[in-house]
Protein backbone atom coordinates (compact mmCIF):
# COMPACT_ATOMS: atom_id res chain seq x y z
CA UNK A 1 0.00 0.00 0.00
CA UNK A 2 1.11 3.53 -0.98
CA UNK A 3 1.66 6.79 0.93
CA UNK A 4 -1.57 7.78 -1.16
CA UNK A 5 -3.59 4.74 -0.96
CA UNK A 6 -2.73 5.63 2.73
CA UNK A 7 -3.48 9.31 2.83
CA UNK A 8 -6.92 7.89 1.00
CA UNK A 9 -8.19 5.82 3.39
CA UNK A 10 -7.96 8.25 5.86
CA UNK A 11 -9.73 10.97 3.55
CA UNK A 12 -12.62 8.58 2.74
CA UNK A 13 -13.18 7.84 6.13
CA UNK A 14 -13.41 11.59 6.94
CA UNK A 15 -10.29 11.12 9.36
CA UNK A 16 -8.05 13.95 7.78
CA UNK A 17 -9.29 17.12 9.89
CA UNK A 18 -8.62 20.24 9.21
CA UNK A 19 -8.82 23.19 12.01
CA UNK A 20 -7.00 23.83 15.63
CA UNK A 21 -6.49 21.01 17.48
CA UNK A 22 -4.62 20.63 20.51
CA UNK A 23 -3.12 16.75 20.38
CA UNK A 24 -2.74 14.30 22.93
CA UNK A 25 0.81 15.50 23.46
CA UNK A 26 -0.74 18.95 24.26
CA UNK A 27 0.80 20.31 21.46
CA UNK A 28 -0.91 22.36 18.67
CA UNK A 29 -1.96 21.72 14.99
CA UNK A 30 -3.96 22.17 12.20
CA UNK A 31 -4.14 18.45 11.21
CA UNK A 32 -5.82 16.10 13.21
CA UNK A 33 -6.04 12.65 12.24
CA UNK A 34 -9.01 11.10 13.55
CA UNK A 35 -8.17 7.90 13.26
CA UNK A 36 -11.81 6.20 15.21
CA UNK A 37 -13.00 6.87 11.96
CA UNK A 38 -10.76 4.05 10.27
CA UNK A 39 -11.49 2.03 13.34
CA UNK A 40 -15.22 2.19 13.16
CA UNK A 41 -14.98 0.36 9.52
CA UNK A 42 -13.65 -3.32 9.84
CA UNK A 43 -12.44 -3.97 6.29
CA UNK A 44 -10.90 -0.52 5.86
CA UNK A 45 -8.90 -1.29 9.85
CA UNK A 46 -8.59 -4.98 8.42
CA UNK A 47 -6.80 -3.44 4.90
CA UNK A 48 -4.62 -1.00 6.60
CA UNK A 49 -3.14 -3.30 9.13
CA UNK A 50 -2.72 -6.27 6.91
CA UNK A 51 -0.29 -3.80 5.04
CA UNK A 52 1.24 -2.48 8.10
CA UNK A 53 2.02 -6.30 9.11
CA UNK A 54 3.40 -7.20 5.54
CA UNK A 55 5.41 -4.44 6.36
CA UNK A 56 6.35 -5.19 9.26
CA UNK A 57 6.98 -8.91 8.38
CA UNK A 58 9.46 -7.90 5.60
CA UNK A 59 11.93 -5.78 7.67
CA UNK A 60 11.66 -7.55 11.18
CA UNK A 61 10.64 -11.47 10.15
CA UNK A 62 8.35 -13.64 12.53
CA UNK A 63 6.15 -11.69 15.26
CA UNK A 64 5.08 -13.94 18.39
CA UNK A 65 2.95 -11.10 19.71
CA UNK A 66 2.28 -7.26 19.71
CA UNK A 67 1.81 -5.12 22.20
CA UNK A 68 0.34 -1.71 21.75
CA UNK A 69 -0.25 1.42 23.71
CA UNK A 70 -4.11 1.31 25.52
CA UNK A 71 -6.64 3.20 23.73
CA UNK A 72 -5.86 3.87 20.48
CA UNK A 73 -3.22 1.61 19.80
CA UNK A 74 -5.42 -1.80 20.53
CA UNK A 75 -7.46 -2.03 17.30
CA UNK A 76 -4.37 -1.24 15.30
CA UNK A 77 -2.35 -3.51 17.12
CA UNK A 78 -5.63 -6.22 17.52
CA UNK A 79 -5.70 -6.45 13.76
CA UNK A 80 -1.91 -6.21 12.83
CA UNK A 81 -1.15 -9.08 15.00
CA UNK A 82 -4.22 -11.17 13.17
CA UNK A 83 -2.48 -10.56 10.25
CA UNK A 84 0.96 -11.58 11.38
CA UNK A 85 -1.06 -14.72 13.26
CA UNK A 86 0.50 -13.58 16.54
CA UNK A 87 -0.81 -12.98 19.74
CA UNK A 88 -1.91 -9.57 20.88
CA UNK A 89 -1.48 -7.77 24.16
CA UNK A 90 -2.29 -4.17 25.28
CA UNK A 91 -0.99 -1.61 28.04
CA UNK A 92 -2.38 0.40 29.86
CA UNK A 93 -1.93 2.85 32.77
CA UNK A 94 -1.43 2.75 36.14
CA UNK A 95 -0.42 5.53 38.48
CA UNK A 96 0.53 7.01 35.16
CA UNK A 97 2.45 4.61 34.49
CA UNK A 98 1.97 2.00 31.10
CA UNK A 99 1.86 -1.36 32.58
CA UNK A 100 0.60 -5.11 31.26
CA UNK A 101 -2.38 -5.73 33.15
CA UNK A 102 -5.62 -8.01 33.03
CA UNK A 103 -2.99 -11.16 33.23
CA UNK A 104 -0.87 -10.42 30.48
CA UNK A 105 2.57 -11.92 29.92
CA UNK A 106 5.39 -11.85 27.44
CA UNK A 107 6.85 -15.39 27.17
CA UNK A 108 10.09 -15.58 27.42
CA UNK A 109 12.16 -15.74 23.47
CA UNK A 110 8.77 -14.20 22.50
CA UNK A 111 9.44 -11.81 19.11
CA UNK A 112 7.73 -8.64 19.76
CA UNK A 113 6.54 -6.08 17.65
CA UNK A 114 5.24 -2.75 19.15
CA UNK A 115 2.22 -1.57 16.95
CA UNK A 116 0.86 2.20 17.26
CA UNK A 117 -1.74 4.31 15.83
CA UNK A 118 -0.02 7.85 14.81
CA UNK A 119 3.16 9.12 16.13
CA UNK A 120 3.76 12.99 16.82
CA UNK A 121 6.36 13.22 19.37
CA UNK A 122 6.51 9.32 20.28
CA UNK A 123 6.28 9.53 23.44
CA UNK A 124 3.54 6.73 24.27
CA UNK A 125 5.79 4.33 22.11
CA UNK A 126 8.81 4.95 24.33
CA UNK A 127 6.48 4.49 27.23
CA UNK A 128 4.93 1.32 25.39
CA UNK A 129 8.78 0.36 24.52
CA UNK A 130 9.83 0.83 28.49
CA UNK A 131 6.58 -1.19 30.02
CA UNK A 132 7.58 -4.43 27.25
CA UNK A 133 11.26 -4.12 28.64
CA UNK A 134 9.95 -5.22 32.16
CA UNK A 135 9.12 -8.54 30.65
CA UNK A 136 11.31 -11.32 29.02
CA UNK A 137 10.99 -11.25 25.35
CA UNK A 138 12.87 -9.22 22.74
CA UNK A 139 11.16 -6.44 21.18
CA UNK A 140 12.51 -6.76 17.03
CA UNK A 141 10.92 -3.14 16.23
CA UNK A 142 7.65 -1.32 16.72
CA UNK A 143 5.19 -0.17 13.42
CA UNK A 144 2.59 2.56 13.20
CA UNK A 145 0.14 3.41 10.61
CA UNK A 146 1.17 6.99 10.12
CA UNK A 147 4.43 8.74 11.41
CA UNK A 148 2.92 12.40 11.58
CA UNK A 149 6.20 13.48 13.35
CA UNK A 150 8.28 14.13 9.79
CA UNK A 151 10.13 11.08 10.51
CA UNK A 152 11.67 13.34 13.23
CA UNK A 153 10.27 11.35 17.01
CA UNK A 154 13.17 8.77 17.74
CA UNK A 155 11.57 6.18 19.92
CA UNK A 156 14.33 4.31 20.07
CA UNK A 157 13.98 1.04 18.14
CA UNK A 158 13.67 0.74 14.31
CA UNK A 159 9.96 1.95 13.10
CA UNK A 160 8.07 1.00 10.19
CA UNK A 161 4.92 3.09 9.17
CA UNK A 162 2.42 3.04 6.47
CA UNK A 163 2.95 6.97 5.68
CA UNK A 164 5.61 9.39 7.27
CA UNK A 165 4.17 13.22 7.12
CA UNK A 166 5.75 16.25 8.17
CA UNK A 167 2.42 17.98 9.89
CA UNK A 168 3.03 20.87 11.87
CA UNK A 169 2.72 20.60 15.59
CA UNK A 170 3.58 23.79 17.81
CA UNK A 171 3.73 24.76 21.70
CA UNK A 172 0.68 26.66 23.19
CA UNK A 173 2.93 29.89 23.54
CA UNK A 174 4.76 29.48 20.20
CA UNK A 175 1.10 29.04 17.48
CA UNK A 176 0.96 30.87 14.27
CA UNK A 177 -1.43 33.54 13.48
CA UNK A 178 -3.62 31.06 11.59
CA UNK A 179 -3.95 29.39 14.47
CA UNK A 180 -3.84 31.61 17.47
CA UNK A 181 -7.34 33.32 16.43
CA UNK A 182 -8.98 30.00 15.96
CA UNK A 183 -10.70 28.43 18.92
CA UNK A 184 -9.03 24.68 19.48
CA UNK A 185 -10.74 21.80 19.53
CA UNK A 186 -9.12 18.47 21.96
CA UNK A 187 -10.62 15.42 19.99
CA UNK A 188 -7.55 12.77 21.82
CA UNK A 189 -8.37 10.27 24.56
CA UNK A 190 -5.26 11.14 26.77
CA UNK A 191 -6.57 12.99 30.07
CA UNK A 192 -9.80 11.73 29.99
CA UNK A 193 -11.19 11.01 33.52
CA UNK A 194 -12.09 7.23 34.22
């Protein structure tokens, strides 16, 4: 799958936003990618993530499992790991801290892949990355359907992605002037009370 077969899922689906947004990161832009709106559509998820795990099969071989960041990285990483016929885990947190719950393990020799949704800064897959370091296994590389970071967020292990933008993201204090008259909009899960 393309950059613009890519790019065209997401614009079918309605996911490419345009506007203010303040991301989960808390940083500013005027891209949001909503990507629910791939999630809500089985076959379009199921297409996208097949890619992502031929992808991810080519550069890093065999998976055992993935493990992805709790909430937007489970249906990614749910369907990714069907593809690859692995298992799949999530984290979550826990006094803010990512963590496998509910009675998950990582066997020990178990090949892992860390799957995301979209990466700005990265740093839920480095939290992701440190929580599957707790655990026996060896994590190969991570994947994530869309890099919005410019390739730019180091995360520390080798990433594969379906599509790598370069989307603006700015600091609360530091916004443009098409952006600093605009009212923002927080569409992200991160800081929602439970």
């Amino acid at each position: 799958m393309t950059e613009d077969e890519v790019l065209a899922e997401f614009r079918a689906a309605g996911a490419l936003l345009e506007g203010h947004f303040v991301l989960s990161s808390g940083l500013h832009s005027p891209v949001f990618l909503q990507k629910m709106f791939i999630f809500m559509d089985p076959v379009r998820t199921e297409r996208l993530c097949r890619a992502l795990a031929e992808k991810a099969r080519a550069r890093f071989g065999p998976i055992d499992m993935v493990v992805s960041p709790a909430v937007g990285g489970i249906v990614p990483g749910y369907e990714t790991a069907r593809a690859l016929g692995a298992k799949a885990v999530f984290v979550e947190r826990e006094g803010g801290t990512f963590q496998l719950r509910r009675g998950f393990e990582i066997p020990e020799g178990a090949r892992v892949l860390m799957v995301e949704d979209i990466i700005t800064t990265g740093l839920s897959s480095r939290e992701c990355l440190e929580a599957i370091a707790r655990h026996p296994g060896e994590v190969v590389g991570a994947a994530c359907l869309i890099d919005r970071s410019g390739g730019r967020a180091d995360i520390g292990k080798p990433l594969v992605t379906l599509a790598t933008l370069d989307i603006p993201a700015y600091k609360a204090d530091e916004l443009p002037p098409s952006l600093a008259g605009t009212p923002a909009v927080k569409p992200g899960s991160r800081g929602l009370k439970v």
